[in-house]
Protein backbone atom coordinates (compact mmCIF):
# COMPACT_ATOMS: atom_id res chain seq x y z
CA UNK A 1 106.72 45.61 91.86
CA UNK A 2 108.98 42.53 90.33
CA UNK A 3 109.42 42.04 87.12
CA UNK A 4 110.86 38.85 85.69
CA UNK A 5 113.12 38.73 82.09
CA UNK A 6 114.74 35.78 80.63
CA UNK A 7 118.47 36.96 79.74
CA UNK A 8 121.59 36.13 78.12
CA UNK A 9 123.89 36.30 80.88
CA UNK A 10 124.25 36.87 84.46
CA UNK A 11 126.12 40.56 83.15
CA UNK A 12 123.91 43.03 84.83
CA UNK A 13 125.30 46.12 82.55
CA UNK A 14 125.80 43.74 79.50
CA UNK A 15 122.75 40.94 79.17
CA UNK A 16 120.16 41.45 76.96
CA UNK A 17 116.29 39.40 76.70
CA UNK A 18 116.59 36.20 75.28
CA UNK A 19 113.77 33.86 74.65
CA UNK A 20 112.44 31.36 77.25
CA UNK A 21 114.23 28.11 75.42
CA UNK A 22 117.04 29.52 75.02
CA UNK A 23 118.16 31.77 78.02
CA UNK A 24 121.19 31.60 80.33
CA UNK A 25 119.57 33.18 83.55
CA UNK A 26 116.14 35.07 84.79
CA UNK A 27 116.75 38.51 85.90
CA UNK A 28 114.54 39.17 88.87
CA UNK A 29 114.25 43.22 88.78
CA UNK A 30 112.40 45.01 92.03
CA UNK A 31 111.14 48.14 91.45
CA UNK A 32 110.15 50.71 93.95
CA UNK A 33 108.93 54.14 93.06
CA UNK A 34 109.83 53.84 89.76
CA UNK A 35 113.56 53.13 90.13
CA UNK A 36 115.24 49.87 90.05
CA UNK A 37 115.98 48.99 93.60
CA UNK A 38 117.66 45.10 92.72
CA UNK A 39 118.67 43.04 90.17
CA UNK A 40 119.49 39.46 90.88
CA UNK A 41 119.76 36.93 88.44
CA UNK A 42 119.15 33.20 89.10
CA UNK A 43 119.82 30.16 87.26
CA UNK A 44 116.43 28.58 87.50
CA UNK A 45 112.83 30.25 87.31
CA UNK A 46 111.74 27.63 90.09
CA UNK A 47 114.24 29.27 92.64
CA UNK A 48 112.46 32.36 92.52
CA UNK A 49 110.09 31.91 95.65
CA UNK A 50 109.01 35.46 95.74
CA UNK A 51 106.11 36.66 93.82
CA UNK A 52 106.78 37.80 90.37
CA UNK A 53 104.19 40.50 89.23
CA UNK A 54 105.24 39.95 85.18
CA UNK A 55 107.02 38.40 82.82
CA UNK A 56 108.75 40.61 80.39
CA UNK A 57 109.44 38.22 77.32
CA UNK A 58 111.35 38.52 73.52
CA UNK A 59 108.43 37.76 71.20
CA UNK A 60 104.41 36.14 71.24
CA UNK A 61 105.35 33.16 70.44
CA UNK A 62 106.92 32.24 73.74
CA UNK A 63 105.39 29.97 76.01
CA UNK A 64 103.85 32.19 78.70
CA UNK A 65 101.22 29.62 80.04
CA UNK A 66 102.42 28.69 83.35
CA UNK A 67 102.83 32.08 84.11
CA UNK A 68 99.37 33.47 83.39
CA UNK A 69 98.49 30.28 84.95
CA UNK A 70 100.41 32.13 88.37
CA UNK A 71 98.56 34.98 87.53
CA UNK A 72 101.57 36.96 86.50
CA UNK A 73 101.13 39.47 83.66
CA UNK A 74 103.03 38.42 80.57
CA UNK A 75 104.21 41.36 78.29
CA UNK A 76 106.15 41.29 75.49
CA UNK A 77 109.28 43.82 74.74
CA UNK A 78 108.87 43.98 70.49
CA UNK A 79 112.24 46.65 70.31
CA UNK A 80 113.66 46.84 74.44
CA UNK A 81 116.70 44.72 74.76
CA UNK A 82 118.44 45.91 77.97
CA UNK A 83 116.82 45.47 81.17
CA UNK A 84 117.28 49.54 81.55
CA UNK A 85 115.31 49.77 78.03
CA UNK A 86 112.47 47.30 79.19
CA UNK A 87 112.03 48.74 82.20
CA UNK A 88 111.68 52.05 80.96
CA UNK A 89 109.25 50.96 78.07
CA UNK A 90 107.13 48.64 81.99
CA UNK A 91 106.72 52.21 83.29
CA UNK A 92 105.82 54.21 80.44
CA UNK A 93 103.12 51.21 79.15
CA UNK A 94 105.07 50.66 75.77
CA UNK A 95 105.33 46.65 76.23
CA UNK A 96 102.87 45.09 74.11
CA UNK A 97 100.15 42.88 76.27
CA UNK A 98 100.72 39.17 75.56
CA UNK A 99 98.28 38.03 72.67
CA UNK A 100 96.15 35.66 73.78
């Protein structure tokens, strides 16, 4: 399972969400059995040639489109702000589904 969240920074312990417009990197999380096996961060969502199974964004009002479009799930972290915190909330099925 991947899981894709735009960030503030390329500081794994220290970046928080940002929104789409105004992020400094994409964290690209894998998760395997529950646990967070990688975290890599890239500058550009277009260098990510894997498959991304969601989107984990700030707020409804970003611009999920072209990733719905991908078929990725877009889901929306209302109170998470740590990539531990909104993965914790992907497992447990407390991220809001994007409104549509």
């Amino acid at each position: 399972m991947t899981i894709l969240i735009p960030v503030d920074s390329k500081n794994r312990d220290e970046c928080i969400i940002a929104s789409i417009e105004e992020n400094k990197a994409w964290a690209f999380v894998t998760l395997d059995e529950g646990k967070i096996v990688k975290v890599e961060f890239y500058e550009r969502r277009e260098d990510i040639s894997v498959w991304i199974d969601a989107v984990v964004v700030i707020n409804d009002l970003e611009y999920v489109w072209p990733f719905m479009d991908e078929g990725i799930i877009a889901l929306v972290a209302p109170t998470q702000k740590s990539i531990d915190e909104i993965v914790e909330a992907f497992l447990f099925k407390d991220l809001h589904d994007f409104s549509i």
